[in-house]
Protein backbone atom coordinates (compact mmCIF):
# COMPACT_ATOMS: atom_id res chain seq x y z
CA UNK A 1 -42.39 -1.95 -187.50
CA UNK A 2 -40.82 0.54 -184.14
CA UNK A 3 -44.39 -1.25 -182.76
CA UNK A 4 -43.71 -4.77 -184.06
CA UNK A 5 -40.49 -4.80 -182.54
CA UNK A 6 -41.49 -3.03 -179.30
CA UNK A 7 -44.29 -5.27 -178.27
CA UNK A 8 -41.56 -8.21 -179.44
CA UNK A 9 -39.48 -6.87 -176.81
CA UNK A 10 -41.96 -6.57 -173.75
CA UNK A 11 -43.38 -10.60 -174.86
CA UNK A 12 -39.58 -11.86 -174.24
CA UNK A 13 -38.82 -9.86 -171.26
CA UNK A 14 -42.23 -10.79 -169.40
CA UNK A 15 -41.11 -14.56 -170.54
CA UNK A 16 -38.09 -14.27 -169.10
CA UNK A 17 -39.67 -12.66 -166.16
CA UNK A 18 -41.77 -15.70 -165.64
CA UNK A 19 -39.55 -18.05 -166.48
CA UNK A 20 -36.91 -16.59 -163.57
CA UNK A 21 -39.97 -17.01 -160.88
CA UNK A 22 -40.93 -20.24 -161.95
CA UNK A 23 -37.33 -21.91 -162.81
CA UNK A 24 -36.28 -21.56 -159.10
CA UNK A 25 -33.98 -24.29 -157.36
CA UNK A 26 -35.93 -27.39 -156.31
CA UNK A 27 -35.90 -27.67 -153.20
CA UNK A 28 -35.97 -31.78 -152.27
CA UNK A 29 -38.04 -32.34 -148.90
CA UNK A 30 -36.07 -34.47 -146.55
CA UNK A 31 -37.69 -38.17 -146.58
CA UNK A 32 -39.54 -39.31 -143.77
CA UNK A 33 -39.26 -42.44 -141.46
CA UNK A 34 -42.76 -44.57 -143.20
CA UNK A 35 -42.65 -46.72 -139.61
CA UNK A 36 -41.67 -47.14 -136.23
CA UNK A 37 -38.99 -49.76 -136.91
CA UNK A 38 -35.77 -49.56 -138.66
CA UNK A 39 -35.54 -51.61 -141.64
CA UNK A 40 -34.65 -55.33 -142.14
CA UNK A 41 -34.61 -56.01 -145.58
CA UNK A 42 -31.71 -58.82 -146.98
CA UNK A 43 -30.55 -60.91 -149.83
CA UNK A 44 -29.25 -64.36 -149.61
CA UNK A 45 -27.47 -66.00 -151.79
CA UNK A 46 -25.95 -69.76 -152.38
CA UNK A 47 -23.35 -69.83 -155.40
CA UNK A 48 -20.67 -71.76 -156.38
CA UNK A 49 -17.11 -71.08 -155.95
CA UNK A 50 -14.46 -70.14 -153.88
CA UNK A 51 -15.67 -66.89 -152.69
CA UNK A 52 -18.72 -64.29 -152.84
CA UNK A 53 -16.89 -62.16 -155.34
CA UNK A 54 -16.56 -64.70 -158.00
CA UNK A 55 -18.93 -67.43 -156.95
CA UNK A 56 -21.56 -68.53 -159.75
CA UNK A 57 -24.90 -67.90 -158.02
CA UNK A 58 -27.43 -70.54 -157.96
CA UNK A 59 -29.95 -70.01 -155.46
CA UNK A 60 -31.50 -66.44 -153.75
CA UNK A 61 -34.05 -65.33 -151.76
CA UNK A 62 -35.37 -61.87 -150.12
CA UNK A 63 -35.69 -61.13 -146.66
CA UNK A 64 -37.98 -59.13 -144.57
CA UNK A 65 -38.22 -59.07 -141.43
CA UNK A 66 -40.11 -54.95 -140.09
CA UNK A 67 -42.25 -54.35 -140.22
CA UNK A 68 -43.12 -57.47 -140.54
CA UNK A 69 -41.84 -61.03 -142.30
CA UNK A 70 -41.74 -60.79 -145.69
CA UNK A 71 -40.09 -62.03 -148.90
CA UNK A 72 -39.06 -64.56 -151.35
CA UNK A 73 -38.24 -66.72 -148.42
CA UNK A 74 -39.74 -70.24 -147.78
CA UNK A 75 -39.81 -69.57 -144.04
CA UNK A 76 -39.68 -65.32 -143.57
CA UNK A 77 -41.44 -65.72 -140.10
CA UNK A 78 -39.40 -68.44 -138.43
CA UNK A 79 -36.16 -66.62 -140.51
CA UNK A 80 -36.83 -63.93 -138.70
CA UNK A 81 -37.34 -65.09 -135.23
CA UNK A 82 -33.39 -66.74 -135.61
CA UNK A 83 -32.17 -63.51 -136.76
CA UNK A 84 -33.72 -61.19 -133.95
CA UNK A 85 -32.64 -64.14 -131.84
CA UNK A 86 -28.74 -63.74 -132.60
CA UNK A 87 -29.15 -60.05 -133.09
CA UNK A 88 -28.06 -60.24 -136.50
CA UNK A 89 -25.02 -62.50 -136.05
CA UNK A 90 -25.37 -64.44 -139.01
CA UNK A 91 -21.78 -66.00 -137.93
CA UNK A 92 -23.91 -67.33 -134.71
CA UNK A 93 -25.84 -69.77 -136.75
CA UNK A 94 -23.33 -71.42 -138.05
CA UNK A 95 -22.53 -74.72 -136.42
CA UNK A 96 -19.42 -76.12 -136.40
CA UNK A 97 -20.23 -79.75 -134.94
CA UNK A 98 -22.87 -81.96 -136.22
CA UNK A 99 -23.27 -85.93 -137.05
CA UNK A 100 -23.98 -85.55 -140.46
CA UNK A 101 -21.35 -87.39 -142.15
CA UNK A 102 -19.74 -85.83 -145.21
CA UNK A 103 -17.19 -86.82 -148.20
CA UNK A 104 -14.02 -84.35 -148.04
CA UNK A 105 -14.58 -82.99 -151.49
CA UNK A 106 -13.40 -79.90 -152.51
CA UNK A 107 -16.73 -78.61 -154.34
CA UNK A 108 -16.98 -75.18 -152.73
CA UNK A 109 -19.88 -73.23 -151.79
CA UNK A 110 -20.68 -69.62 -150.77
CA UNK A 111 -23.53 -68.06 -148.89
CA UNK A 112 -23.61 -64.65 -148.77
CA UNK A 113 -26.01 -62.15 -146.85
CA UNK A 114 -26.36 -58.53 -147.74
CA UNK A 115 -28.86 -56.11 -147.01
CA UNK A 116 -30.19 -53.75 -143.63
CA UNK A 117 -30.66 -55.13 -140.56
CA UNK A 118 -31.80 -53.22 -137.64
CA UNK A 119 -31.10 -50.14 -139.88
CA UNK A 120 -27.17 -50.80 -140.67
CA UNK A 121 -25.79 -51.88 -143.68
CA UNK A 122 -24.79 -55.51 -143.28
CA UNK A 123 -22.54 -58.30 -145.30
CA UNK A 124 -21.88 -61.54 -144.55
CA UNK A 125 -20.40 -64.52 -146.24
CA UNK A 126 -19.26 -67.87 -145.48
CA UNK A 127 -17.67 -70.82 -147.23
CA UNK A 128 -18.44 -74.56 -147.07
CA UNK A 129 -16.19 -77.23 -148.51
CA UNK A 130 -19.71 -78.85 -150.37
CA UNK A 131 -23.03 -78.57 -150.24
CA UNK A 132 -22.89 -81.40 -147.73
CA UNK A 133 -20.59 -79.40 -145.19
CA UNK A 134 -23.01 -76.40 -145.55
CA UNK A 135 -26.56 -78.47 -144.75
CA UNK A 136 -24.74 -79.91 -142.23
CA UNK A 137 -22.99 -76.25 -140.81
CA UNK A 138 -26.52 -74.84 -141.36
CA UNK A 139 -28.60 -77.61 -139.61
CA UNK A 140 -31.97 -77.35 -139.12
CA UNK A 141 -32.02 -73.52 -138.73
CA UNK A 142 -34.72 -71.67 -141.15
CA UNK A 143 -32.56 -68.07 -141.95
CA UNK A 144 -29.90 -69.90 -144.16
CA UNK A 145 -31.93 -72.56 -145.69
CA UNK A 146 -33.45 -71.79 -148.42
């Protein structure tokens, strides 16, 4: 039994032995850059409403642009091109003339941008009186139509 009991004893310390040299603290390896370019990736988004917070969403897309275009957007190339264009100054393509002639109806709608560009965390929003007022804001620019 002194054996039993002995040999019981030197099992759990060599498990505990191993356990202590294997059971060490992770150490995480710091991520590395996967490309030469800093990342451009966004989410637009039309909704409904008053503003981005509580606006019903009906309409999104994804966005992009480095590497290289990319997304759920009908036009990632050209979308791209306006964006590195205005630096990422989604305000800039926003017009506030145009001939389009719209009803003054108080149907709101939101767009909303939110993502990287150029590496930095971005968000945007603007809202249009109706979905006439934005086409006609927007004009024939490819980043915001969608």
């Amino acid at each position: 039994m002194r054996r039993t009991l002995k040999a019981a004893a030197a099992a759990a310390a060599a498990a505990v032995c191993v356990l202590t040299t294997t059971a060490g603290i992770a150490q995480a390896e710091a991520p590395r850059p996967t490309s030469l370019y800093a990342p451009s990736a966004l989410v637009l988004t039309v909704g409904q409403g008053e503003d981005a917070a509580t606006a019903t969403v009906q309409r999104a897309v994804t966005l992009t642009c480095a590497p290289r275009p990319a997304g759920s957007h009908p036009s990632a190339a050209a979308a791209c091109t306006e964006l590195a264009a205005v630096d990422g100054r989604f305000a800039e393509l926003v017009g506030t003339e145009s001939s389009v002639a719209c009803t003054k109806e108080w149907r709101p709608v939101v767009m909303t941008v939110a993502g990287v560009w150029g590496g930095k965390h971005v968000q945007w929003s603007a809202t249009f009186s109706n979905a006439c007022m934005m086409k006609a804001g927007l004009g024939e620019g490819a980043a915001l139509t969608f």
